[in-house]
PDB file of N, CA and C in Angstrom:
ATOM      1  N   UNK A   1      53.224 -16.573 -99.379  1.00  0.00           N
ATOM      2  CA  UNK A   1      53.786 -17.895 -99.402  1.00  0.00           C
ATOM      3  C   UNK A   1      53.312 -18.673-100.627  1.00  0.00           C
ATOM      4  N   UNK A   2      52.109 -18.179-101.406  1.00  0.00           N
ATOM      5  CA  UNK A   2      51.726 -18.638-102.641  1.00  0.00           C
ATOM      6  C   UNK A   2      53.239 -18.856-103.790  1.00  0.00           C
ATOM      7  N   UNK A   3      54.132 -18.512-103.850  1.00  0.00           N
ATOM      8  CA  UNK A   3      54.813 -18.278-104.844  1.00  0.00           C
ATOM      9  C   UNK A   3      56.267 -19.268-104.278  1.00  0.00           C
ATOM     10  N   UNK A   4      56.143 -19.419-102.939  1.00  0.00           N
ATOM     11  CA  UNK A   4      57.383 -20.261-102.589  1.00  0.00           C
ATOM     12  C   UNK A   4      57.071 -21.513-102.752  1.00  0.00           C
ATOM     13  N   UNK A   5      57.871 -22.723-102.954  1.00  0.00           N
ATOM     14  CA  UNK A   5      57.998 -23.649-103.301  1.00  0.00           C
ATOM     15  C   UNK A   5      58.743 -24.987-102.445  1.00  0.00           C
ATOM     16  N   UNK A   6      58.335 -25.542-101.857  1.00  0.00           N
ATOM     17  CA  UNK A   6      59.206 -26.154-100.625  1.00  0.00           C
ATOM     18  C   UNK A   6      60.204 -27.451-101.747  1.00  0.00           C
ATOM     19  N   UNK A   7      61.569 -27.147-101.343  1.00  0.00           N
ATOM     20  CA  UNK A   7      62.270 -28.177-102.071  1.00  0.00           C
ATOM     21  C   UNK A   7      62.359 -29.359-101.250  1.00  0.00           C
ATOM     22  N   UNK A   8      61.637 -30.324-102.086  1.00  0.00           N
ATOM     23  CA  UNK A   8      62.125 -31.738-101.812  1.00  0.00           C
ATOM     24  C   UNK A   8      63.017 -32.253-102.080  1.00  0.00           C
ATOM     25  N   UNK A   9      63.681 -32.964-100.728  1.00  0.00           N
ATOM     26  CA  UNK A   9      65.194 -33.618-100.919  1.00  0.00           C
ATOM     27  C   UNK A   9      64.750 -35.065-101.446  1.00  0.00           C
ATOM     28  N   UNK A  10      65.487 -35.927-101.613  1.00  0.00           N
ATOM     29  CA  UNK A  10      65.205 -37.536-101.843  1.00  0.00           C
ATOM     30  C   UNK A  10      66.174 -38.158-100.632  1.00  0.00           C
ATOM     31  N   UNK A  11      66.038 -39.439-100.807  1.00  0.00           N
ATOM     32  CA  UNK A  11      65.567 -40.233 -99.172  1.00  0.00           C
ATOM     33  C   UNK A  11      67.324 -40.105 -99.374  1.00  0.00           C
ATOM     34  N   UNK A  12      68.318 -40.261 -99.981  1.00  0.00           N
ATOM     35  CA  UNK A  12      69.205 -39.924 -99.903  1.00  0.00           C
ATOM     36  C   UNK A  12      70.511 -39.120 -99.111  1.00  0.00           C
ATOM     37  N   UNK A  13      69.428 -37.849 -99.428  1.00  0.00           N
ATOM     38  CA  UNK A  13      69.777 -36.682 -98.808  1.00  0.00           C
ATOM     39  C   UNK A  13      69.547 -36.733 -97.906  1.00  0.00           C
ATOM     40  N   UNK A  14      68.345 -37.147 -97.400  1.00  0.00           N
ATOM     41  CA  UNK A  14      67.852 -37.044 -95.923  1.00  0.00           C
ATOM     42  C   UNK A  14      68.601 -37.856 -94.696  1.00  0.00           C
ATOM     43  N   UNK A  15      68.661 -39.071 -95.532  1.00  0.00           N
ATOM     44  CA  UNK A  15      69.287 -40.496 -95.238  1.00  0.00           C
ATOM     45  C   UNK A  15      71.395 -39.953 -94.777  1.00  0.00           C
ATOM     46  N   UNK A  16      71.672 -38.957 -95.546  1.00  0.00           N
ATOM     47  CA  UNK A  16      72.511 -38.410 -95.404  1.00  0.00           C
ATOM     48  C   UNK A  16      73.043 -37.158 -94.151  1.00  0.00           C
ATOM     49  N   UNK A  17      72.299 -36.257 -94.260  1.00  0.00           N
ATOM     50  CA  UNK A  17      71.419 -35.323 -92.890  1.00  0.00           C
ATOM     51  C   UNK A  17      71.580 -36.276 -91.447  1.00  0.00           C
ATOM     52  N   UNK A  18      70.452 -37.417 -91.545  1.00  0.00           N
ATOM     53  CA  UNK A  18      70.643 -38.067 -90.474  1.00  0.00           C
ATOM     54  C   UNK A  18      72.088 -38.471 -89.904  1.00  0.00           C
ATOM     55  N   UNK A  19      72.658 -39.413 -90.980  1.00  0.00           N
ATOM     56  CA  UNK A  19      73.644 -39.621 -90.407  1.00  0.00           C
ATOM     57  C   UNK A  19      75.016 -38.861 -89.663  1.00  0.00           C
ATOM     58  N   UNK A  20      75.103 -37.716 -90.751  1.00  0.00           N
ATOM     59  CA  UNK A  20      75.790 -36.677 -89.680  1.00  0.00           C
ATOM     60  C   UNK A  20      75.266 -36.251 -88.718  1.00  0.00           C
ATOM     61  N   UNK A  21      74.468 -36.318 -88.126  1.00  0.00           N
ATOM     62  CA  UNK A  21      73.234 -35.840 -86.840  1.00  0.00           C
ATOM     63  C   UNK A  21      73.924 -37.104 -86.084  1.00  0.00           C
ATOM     64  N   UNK A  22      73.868 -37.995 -86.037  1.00  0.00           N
ATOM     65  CA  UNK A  22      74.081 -39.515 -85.635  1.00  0.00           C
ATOM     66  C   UNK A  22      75.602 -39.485 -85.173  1.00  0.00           C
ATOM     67  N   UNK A  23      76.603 -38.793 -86.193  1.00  0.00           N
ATOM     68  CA  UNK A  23      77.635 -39.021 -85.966  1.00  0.00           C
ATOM     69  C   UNK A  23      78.336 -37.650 -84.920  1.00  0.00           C
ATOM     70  N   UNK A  24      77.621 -36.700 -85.274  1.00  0.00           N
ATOM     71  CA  UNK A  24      77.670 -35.631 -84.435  1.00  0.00           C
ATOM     72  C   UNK A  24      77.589 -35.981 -82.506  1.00  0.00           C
ATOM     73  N   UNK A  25      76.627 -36.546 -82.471  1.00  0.00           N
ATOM     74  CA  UNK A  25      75.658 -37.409 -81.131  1.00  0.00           C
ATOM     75  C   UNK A  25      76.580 -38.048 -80.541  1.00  0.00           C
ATOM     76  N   UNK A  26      77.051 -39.028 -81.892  1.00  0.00           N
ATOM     77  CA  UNK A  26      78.028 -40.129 -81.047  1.00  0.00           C
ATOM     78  C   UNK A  26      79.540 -39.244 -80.374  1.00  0.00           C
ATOM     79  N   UNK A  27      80.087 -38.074 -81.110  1.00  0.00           N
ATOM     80  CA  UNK A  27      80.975 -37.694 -80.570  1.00  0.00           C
ATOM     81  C   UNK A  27      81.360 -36.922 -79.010  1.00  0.00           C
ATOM     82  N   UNK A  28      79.541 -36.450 -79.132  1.00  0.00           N
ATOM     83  CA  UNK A  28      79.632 -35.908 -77.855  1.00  0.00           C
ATOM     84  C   UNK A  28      78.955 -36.967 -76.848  1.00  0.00           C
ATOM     85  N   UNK A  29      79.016 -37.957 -77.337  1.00  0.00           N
ATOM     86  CA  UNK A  29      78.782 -39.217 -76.268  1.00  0.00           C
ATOM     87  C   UNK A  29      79.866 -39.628 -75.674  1.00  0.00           C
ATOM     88  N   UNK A  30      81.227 -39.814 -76.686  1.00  0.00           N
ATOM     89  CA  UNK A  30      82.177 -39.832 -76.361  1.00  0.00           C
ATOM     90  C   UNK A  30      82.780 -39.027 -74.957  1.00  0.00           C
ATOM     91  N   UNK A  31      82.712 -37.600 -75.722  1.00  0.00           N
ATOM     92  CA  UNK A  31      83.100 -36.653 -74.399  1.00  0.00           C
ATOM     93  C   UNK A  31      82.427 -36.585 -73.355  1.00  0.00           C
ATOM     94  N   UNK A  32      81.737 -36.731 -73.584  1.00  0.00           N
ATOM     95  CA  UNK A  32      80.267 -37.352 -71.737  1.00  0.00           C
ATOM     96  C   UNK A  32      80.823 -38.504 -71.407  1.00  0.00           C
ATOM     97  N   UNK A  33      80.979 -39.444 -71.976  1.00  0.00           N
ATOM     98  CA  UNK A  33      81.447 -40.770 -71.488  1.00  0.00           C
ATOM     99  C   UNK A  33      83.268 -40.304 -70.604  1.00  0.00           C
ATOM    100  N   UNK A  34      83.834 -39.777 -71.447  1.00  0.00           N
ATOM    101  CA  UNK A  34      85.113 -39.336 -70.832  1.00  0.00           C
ATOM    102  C   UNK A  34      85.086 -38.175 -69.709  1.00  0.00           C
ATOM    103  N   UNK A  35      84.296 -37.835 -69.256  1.00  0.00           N
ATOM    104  CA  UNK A  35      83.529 -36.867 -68.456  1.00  0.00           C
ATOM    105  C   UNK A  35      83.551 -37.550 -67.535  1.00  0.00           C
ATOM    106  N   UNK A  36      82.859 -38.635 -67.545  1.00  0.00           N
ATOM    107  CA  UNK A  36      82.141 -39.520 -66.358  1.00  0.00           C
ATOM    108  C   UNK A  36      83.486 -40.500 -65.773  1.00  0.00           C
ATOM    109  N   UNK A  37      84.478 -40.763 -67.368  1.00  0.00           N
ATOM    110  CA  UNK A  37      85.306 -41.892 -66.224  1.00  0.00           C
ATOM    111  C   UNK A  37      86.594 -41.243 -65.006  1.00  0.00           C
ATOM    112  N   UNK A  38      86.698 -39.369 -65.632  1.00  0.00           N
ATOM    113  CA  UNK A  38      87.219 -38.899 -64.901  1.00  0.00           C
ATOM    114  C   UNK A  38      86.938 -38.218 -63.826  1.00  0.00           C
ATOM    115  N   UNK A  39      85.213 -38.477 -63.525  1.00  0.00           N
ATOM    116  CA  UNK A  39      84.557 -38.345 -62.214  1.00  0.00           C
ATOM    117  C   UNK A  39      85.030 -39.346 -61.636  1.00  0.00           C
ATOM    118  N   UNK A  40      84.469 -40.652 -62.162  1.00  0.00           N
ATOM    119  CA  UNK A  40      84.771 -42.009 -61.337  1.00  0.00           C
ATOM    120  C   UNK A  40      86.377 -42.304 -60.798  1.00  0.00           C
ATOM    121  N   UNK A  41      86.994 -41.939 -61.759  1.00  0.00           N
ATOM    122  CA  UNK A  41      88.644 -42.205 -61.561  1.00  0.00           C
ATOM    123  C   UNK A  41      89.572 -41.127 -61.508  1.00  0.00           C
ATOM    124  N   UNK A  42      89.277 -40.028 -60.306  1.00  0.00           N
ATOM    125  CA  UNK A  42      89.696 -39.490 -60.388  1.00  0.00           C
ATOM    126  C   UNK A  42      91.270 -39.139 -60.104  1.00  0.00           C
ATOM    127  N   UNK A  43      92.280 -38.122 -60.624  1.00  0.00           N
ATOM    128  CA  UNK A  43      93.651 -38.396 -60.205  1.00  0.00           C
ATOM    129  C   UNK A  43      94.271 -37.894 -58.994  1.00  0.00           C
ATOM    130  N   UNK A  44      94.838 -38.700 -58.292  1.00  0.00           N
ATOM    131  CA  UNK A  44      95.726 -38.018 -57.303  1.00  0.00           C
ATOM    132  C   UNK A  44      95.508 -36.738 -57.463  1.00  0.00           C
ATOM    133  N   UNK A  45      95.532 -36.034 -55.578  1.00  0.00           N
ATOM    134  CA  UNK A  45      96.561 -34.712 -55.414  1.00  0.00           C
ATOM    135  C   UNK A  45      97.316 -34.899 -55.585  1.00  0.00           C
ATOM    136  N   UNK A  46      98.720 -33.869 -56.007  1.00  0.00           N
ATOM    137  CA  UNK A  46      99.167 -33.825 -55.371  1.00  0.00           C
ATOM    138  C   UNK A  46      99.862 -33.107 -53.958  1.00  0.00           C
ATOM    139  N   UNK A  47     100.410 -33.641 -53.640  1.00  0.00           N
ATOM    140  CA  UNK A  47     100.737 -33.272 -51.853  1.00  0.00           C
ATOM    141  C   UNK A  47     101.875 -31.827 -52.430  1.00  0.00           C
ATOM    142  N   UNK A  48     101.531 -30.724 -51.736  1.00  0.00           N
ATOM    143  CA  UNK A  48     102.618 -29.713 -51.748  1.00  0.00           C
ATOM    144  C   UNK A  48     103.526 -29.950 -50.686  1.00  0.00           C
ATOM    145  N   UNK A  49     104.822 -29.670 -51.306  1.00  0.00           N
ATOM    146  CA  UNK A  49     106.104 -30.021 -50.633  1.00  0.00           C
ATOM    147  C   UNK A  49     105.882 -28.115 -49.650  1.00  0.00           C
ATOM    148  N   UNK A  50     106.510 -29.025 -48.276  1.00  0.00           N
ATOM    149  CA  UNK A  50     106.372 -27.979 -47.050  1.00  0.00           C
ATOM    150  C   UNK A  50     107.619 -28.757 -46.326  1.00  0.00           C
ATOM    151  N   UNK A  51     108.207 -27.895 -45.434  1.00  0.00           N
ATOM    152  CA  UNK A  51     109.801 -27.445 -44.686  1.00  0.00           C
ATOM    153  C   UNK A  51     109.649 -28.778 -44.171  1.00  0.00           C
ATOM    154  N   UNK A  52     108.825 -28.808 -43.458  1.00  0.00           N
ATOM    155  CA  UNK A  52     108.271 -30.388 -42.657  1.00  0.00           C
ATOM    156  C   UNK A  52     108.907 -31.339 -43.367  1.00  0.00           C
ATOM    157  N   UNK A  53     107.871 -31.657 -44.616  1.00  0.00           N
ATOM    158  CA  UNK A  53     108.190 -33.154 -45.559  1.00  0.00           C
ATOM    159  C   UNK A  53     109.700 -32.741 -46.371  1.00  0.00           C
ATOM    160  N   UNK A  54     110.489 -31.735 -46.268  1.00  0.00           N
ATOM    161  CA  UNK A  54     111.875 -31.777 -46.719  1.00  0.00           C
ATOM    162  C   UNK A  54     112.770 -31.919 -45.600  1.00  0.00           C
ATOM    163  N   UNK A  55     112.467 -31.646 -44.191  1.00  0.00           N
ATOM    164  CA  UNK A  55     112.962 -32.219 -43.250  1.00  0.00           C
ATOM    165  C   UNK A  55     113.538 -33.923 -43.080  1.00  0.00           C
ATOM    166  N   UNK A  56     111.924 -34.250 -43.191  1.00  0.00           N
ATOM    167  CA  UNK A  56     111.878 -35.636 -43.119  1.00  0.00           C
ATOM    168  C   UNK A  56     112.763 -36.522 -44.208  1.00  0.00           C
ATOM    169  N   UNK A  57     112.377 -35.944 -45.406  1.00  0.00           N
ATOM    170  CA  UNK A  57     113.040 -36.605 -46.469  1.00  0.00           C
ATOM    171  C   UNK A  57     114.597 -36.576 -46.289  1.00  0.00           C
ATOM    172  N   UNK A  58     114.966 -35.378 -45.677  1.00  0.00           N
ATOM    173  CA  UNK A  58     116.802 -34.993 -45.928  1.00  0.00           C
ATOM    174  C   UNK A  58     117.223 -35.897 -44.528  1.00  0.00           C
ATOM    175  N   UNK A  59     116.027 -36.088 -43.313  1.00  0.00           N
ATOM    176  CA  UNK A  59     116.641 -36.959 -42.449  1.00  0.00           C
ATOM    177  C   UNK A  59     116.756 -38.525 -42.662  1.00  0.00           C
ATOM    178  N   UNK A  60     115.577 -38.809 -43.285  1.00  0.00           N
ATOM    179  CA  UNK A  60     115.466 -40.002 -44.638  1.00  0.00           C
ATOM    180  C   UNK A  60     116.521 -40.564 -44.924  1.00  0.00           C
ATOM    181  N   UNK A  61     117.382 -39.682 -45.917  1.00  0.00           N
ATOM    182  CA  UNK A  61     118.366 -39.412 -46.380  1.00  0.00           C
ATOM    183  C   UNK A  61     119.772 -40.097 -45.709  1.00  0.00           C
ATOM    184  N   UNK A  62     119.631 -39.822 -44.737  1.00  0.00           N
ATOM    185  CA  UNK A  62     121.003 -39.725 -43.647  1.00  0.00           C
ATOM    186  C   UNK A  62     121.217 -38.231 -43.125  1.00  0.00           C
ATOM    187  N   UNK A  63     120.665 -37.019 -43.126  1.00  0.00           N
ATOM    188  CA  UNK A  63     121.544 -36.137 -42.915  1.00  0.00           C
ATOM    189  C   UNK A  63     120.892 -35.936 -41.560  1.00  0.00           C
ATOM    190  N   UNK A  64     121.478 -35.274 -41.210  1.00  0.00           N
ATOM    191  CA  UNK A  64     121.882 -34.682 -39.603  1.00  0.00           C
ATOM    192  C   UNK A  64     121.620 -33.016 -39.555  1.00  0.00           C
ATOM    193  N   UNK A  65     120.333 -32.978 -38.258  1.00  0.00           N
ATOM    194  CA  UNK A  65     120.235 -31.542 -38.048  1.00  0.00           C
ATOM    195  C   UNK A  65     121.273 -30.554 -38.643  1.00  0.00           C
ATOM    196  N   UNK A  66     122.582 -31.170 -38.403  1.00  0.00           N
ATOM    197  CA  UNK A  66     123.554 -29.979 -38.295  1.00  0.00           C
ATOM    198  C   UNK A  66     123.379 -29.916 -39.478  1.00  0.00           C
ATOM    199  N   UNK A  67     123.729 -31.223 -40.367  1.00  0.00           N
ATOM    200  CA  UNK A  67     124.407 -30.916 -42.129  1.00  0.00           C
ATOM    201  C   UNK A  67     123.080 -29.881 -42.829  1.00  0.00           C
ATOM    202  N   UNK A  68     121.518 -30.391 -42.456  1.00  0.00           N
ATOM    203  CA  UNK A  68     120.945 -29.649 -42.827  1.00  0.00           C
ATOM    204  C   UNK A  68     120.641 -28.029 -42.639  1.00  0.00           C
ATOM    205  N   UNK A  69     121.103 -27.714 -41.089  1.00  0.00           N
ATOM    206  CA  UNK A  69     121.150 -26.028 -41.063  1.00  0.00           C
ATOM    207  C   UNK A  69     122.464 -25.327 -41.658  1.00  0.00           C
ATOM    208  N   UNK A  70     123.646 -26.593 -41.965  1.00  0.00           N
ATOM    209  CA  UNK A  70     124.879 -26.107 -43.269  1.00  0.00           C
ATOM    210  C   UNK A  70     124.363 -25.531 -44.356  1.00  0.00           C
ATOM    211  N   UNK A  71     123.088 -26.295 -45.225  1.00  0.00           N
ATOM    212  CA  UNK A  71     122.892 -26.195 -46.522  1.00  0.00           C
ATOM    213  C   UNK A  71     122.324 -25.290 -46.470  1.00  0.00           C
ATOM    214  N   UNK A  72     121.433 -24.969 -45.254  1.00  0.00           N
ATOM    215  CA  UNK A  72     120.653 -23.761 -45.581  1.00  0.00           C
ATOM    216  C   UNK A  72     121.006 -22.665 -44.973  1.00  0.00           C
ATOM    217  N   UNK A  73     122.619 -22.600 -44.492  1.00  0.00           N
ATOM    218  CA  UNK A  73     123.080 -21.098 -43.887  1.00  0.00           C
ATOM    219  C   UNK A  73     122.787 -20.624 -42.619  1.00  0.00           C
ATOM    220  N   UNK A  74     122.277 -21.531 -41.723  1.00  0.00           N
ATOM    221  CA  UNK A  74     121.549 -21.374 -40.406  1.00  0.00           C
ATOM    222  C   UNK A  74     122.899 -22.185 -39.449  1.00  0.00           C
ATOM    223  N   UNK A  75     123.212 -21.024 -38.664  1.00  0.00           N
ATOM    224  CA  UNK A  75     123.991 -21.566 -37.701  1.00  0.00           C
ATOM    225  C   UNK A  75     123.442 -22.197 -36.609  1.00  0.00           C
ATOM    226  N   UNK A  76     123.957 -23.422 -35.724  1.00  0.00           N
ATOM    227  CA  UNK A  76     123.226 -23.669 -34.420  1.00  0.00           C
ATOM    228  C   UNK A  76     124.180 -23.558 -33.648  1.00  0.00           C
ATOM    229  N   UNK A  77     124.008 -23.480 -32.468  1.00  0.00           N
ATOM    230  CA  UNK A  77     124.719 -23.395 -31.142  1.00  0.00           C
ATOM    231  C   UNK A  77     124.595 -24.258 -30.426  1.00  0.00           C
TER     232      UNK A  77
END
């Protein structure tokens, strides 16, 4: 190690170093921060559509047992 030489930067450089360190920090503060508000606020399920809630909706609607076993090829008696 006699022969190596440690290069000194000036306050500049250093002063420079830091700040990308700084700005690096702040970005992933960002994404932590956006992390957290989509813990706090999180979005709706949503609800999967099932025979049930298309029932309801088509009786909703106006339609009638019958018209609905029309659409879907189901005869009643």
């Amino acid at each position: 190690m006699e022969g190596t030489k440690r290069i000194r930067r000036s306050k500049e450089e250093r002063i420079d170093i830091i700040e990308k360190k700084i700005l690096t920090h702040k970005a992933n503060i960002e994404v932590l921060e956006a992390q957290k508000q989509s813990i706090l606020n999180p979005s709706p399920r949503r609800k999967s559509t099932t025979i049930k809630n298309i029932i309801t909706t088509a009786k909703q609607n106006g339609m009638t047992e019958q018209e609905i076993a029309e659409k879907l090829g189901i005869k009643l008696d």
